[in-house]
Protein backbone atom coordinates (compact mmCIF):
# COMPACT_ATOMS: atom_id res chain seq x y z
CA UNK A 1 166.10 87.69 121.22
CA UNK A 2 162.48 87.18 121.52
CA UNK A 3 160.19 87.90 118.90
CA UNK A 4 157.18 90.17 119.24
CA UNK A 5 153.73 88.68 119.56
CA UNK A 6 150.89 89.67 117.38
CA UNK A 7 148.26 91.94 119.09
CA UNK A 8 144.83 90.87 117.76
CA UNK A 9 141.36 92.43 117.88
CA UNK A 10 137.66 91.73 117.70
CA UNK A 11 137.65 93.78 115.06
CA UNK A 12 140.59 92.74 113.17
CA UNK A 13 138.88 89.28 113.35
CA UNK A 14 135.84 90.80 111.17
CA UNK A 15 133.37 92.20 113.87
CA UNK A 16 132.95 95.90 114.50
CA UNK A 17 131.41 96.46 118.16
CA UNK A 18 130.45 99.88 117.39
CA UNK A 19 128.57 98.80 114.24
CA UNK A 20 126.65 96.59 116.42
CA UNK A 21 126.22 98.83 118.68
CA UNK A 22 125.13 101.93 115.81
CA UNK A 23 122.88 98.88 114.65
CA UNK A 24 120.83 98.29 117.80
CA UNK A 25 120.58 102.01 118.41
CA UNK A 26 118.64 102.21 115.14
CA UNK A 27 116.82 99.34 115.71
CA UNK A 28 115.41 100.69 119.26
CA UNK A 29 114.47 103.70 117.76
CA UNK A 30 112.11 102.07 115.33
CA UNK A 31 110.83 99.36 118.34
CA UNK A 32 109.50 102.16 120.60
CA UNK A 33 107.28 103.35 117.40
CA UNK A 34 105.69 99.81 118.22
CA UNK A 35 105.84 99.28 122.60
CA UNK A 36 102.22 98.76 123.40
CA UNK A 37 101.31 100.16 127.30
CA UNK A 38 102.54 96.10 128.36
CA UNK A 39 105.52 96.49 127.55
CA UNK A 40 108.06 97.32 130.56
CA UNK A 41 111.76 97.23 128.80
CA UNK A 42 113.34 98.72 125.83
CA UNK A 43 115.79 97.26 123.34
CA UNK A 44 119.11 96.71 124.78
CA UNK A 45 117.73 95.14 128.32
CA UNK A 46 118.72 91.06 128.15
CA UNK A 47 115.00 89.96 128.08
CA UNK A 48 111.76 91.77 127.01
CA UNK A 49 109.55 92.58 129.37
CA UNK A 50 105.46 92.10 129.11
CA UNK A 51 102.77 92.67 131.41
CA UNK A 52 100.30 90.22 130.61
CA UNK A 53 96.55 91.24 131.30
CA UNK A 54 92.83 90.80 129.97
CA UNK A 55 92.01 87.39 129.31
CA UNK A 56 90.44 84.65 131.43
CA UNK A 57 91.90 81.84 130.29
CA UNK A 58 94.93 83.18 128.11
CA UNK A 59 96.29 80.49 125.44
CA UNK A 60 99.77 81.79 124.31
CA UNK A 61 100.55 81.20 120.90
CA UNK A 62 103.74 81.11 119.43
CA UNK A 63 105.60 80.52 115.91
CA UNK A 64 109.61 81.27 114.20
CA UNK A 65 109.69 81.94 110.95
CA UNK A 66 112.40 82.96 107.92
CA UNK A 67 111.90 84.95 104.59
CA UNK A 68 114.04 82.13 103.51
CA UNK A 69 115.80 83.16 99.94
CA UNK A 70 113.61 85.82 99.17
CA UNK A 71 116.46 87.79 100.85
CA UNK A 72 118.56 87.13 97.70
CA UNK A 73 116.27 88.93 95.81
CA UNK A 74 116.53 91.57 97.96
CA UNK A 75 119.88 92.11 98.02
CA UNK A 76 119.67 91.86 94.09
CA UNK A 77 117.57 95.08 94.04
CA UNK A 78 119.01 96.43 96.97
CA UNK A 79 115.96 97.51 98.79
CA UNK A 80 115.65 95.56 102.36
CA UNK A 81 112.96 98.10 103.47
CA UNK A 82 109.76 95.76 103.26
CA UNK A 83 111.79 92.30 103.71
CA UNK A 84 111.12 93.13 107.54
CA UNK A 85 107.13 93.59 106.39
CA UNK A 86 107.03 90.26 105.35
CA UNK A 87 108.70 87.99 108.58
CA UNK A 88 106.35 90.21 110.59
CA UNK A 89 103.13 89.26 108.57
CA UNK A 90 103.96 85.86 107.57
CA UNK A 91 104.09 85.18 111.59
CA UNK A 92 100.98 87.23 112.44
CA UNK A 93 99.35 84.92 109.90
CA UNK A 94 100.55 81.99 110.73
CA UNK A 95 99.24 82.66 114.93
CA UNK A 96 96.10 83.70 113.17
CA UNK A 97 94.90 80.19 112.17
CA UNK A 98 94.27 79.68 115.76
CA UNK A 99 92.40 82.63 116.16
CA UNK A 100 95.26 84.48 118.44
CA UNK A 101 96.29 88.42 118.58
CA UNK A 102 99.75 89.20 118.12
CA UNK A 103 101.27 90.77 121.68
CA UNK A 104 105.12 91.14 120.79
CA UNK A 105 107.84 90.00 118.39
CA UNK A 106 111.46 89.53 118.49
CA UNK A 107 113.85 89.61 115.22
CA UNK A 108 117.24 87.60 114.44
CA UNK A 109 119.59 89.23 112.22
CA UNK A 110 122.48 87.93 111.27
CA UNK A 111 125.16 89.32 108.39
CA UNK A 112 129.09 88.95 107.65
CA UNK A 113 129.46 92.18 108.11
CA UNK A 114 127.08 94.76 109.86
CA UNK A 115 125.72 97.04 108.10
CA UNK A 116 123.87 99.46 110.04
CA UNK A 117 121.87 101.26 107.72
CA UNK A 118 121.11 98.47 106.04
CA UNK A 119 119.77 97.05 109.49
CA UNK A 120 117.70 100.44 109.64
CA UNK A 121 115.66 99.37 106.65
CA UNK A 122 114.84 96.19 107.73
CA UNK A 123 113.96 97.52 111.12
CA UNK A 124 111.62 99.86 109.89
CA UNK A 125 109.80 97.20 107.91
CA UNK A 126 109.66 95.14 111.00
CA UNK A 127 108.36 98.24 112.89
CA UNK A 128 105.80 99.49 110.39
CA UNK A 129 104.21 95.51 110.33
CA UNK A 130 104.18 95.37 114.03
CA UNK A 131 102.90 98.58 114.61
CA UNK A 132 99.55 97.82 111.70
CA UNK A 133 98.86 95.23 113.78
CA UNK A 134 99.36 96.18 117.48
CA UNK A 135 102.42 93.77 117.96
CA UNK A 136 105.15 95.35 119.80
CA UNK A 137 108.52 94.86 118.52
CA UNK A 138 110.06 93.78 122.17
CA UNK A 139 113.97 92.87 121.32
CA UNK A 140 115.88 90.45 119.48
CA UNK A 141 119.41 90.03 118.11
CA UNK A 142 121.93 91.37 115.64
CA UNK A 143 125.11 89.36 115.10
CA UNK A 144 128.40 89.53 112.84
CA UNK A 145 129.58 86.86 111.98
CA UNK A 146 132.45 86.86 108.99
CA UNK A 147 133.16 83.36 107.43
CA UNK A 148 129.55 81.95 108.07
CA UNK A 149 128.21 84.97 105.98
CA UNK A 150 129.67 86.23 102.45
CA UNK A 151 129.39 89.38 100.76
CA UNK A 152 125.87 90.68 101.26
CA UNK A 153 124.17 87.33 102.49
CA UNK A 154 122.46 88.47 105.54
CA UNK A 155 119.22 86.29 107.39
CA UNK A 156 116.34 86.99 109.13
CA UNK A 157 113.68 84.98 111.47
CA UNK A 158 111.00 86.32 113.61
CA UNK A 159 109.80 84.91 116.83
CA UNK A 160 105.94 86.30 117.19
CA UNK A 161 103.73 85.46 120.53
CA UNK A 162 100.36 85.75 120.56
CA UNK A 163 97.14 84.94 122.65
CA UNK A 164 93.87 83.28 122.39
CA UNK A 165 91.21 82.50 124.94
CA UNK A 166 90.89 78.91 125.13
CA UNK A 167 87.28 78.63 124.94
CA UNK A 168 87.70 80.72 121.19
CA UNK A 169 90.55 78.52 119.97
CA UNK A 170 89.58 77.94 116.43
CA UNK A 171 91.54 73.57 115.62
CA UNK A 172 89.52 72.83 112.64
CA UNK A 173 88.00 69.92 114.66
CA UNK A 174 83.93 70.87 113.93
CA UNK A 175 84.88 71.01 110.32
CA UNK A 176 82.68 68.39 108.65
CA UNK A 177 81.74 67.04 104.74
CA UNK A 178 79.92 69.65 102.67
CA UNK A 179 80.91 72.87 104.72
CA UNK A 180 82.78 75.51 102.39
CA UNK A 181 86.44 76.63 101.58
CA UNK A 182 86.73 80.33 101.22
CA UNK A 183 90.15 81.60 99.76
CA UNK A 184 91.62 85.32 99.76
CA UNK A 185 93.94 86.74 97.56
CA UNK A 186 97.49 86.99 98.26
CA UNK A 187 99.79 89.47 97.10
CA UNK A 188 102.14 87.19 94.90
CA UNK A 189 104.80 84.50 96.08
CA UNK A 190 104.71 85.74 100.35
CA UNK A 191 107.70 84.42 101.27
CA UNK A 192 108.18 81.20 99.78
CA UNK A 193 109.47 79.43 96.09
CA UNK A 194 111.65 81.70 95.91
CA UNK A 195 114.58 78.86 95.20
CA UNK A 196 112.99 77.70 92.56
CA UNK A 197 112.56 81.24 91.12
CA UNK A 198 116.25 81.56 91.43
CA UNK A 199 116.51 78.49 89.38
CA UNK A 200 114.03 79.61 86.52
CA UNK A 201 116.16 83.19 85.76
CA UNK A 202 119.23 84.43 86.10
CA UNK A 203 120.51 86.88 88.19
CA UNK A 204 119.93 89.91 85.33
CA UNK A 205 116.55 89.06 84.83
CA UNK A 206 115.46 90.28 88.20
CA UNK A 207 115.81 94.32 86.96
CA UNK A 208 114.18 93.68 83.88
CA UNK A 209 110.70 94.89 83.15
CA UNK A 210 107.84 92.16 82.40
CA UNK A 211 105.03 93.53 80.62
CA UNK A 212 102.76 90.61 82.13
CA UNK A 213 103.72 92.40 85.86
CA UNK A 214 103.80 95.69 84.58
CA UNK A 215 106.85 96.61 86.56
CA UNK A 216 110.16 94.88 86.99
CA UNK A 217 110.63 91.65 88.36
CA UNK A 218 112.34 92.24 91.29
CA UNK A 219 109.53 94.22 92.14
CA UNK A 220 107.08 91.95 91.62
CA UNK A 221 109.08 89.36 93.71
CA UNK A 222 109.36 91.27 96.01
CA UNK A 223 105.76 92.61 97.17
CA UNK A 224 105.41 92.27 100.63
CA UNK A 225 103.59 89.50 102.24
CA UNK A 226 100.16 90.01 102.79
CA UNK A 227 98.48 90.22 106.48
CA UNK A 228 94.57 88.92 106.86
CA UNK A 229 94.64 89.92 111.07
CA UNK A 230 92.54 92.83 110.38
CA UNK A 231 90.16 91.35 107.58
CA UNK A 232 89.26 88.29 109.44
CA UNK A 233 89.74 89.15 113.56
CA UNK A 234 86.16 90.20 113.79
CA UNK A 235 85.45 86.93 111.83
CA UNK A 236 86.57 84.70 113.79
CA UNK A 237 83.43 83.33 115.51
CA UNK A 238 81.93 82.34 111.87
CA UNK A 239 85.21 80.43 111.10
CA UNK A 240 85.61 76.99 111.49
CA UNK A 241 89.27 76.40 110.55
CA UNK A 242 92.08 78.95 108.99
CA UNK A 243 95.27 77.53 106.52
CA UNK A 244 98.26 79.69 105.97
CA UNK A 245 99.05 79.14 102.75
CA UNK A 246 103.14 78.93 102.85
CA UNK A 247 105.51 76.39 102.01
CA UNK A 248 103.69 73.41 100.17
CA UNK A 249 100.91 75.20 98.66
CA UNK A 250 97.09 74.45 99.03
CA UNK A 251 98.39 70.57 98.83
CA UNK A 252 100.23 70.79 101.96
CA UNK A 253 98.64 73.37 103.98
CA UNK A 254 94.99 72.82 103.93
CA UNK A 255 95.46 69.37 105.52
CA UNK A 256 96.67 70.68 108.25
CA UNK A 257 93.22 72.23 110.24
CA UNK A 258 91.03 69.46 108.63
CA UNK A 259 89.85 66.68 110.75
CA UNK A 260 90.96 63.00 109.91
CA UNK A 261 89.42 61.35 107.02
CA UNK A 262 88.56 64.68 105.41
CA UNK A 263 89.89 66.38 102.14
CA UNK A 264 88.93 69.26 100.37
CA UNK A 265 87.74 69.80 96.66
CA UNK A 266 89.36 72.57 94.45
CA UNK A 267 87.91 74.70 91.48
CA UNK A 268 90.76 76.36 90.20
CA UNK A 269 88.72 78.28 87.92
CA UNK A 270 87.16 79.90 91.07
CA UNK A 271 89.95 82.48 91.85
CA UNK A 272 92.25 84.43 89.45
CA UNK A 273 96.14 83.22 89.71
CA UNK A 274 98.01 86.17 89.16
CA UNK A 275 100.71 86.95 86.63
CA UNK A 276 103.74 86.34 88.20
CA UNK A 277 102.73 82.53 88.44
CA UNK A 278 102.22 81.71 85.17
CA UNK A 279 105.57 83.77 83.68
CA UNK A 280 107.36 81.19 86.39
CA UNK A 281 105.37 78.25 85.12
CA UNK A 282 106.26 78.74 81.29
CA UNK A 283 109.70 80.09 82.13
CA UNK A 284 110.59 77.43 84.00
CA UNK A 285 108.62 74.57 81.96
CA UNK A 286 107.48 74.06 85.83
CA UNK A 287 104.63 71.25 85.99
CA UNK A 288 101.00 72.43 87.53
CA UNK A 289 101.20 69.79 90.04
CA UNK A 290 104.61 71.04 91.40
CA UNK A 291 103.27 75.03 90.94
CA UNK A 292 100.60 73.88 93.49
CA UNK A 293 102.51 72.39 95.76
CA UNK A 294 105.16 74.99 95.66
CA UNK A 295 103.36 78.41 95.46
CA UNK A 296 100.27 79.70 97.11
CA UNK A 297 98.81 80.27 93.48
CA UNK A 298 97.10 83.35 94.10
CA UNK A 299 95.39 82.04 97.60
CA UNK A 300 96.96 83.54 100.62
CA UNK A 301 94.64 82.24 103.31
CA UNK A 302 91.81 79.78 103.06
CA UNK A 303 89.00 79.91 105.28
CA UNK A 304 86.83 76.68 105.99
CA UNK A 305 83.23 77.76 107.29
CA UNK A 306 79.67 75.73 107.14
CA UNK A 307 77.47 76.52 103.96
CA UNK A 308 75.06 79.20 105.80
CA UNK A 309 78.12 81.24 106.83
CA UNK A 310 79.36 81.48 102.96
CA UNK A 311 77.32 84.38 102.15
CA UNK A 312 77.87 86.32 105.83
CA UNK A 313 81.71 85.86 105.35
CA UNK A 314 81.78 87.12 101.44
CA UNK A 315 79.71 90.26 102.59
CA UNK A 316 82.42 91.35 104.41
CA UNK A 317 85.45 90.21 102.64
CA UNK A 318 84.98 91.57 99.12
CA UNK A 319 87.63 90.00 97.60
CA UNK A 320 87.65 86.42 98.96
CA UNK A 321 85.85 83.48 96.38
CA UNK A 322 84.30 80.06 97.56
CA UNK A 323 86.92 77.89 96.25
CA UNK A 324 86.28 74.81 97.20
CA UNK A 325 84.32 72.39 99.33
CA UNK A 326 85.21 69.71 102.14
CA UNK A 327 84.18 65.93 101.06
CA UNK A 328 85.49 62.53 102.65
CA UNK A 329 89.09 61.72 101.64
CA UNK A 330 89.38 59.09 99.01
CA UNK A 331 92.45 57.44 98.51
CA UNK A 332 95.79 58.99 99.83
CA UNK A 333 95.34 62.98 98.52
CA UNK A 334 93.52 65.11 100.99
CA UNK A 335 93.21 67.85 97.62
CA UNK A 336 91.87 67.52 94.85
CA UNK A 337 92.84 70.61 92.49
CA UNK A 338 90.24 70.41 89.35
């Protein structure tokens, strides 16, 4: 008597093929709202395709980048629609700093179980960024994966190339003592801190309304991530050195496009820090020094120029405030926050 063998599936296993497949169809629909005239293959080929034209001596620049936990606090309010907006910005920004335009993008997206509407909203946040800034949205990847992802966990990362002409590649390296630091606003955390936050309130705090934000806080947590591409692109030639103000704060992020033996000088009485930073600071009994070096504090970008471009640059960006100033490092901190 033999006994009769169990006939598995992929989808008894916890992957649905035609989810995936209802997933990438939704996806592609929002990606061709974004294909530039370069572009030579849809979503679903295996690689993107580009034509690349109109530079003389093209510098591609790339970067990756997560939302990181902010995701959780998506999921908490269940709206995923601008999550999407804020992968594609953070990575414009970030390719910015060197002075590049953003050609084409490519998204990860990864859940326990697909959801394909749910992929819908974050595609058309990814579409609408892309599309504000010219970047086409070229392909990417969707994947199920039950047992590495629980109940709504989901994550996203962005892959963003861009281009510069080498002879316009803005390194920080003619910034000198005495020129200024110019910061604009951002639009709250961006996309990072957002760990701690989880550690300051609980889950049920995230619905409730603040009357310091006006609005709830999940909403306030959640404001997209703010793109500077079309503020500072036709900037660029009075701009000595751009810092993306993400992960490590105005400590850790400055230092990056100044030369060696140079720090930079802080007035933190110079820019407004917005609400939501200071009802996480007393919440959380968080010190200032950690706030800084957590949280961009209210400055999304800061812009390093010499003193006669100061009042050029402010002209045309209304909102930005001289913040600072570079001076010779002393001692082992490159910022001095006063």
């Amino acid at each position: 008597m033999t006994s009769k063998k169990t006939r598995h599936t992929y989808a008894a296993a916890g992957v649905d093929i035609d989810a995936a497949a209802r997933a990438k169809a939704l996806i592609g629909e929002q990606a061709k709202t974004t294909h530039r005239p370069e572009v030579l293959s849809g979503i679903g080929f295996f690689g993107g395709l580009f034509e690349f034209k109109g530079y003389e001596q093209p510098v591609l620049v790339s970067s990756v980048d997560g939302v990181g936990t902010k995701l959780k606090i998506a999921a908490a309010m269940g709206k995923h629609d601008t999550i999407g907006i804020d992968l594609v910005n953070h990575c414009v920004n970030d390719i910015l700093t060197s002075g590049a335009e953003p050609l084409f993008f490519l998204d990860y997206i990864a859940m326990g179980k697909l959801a394909p509407e749910q992929v819908a909203a974050i595609a058309t946040g990814l579409a609408r960024a892309c599309r504000e800034v010219g970047c086409a949205l070229i392909g990417g990847e969707t994947a199920e994966m039950p047992g590495l992802y629980s109940g709504e966990d989901y994550d996203l990362a962005g892959f963003i190339i861009g281009v510069v002409e080498k002879e316009k590649i803005i390194r920080g390296i003619t910034i000198k003592a005495g020129d200024a630091v110019i910061g604009l606003p951002s639009s709250g955390l961006h996309t990072n801190g957002y760990s701690l936050v989880r550690k300051v309130f609980d889950a049920g705090d995230f619905k409730k309304h603040f009357s310091e934000l006006g609005r709830t806080l999940g909403e306030g947590l959640l404001e997209p991530h703010r793109c500077y591409y079309h503020q500072l692109k036709p900037l660029l030639p009075q701009i000595k050195g751009i810092a993306h103000i993400t992960g490590g704060g105005l400590v850790d992020n400055i230092p990056r496009v100044l030369p060696e033996g140079l720090g930079v000088r802080l007035n933190k009485e110079s820019w407004t820090v917005p609400p939501v930073f200071k009802l996480i600071q007393d919440r959380g009994n968080v010190d200032a020094a950690e706030m800084y070096r957590v949280f961009n504090m209210g400055v999304g970008m800061a812009i390093v120029c010499a003193p006669d471009d100061v009042s050029g640059l402010i002209g045309k960006l209304p909102e930005a405030k001289v913040i600072g100033e570079v001076v010779k490092q002393e001692g082992s901190d490159r910022v001095l926050i006063k």
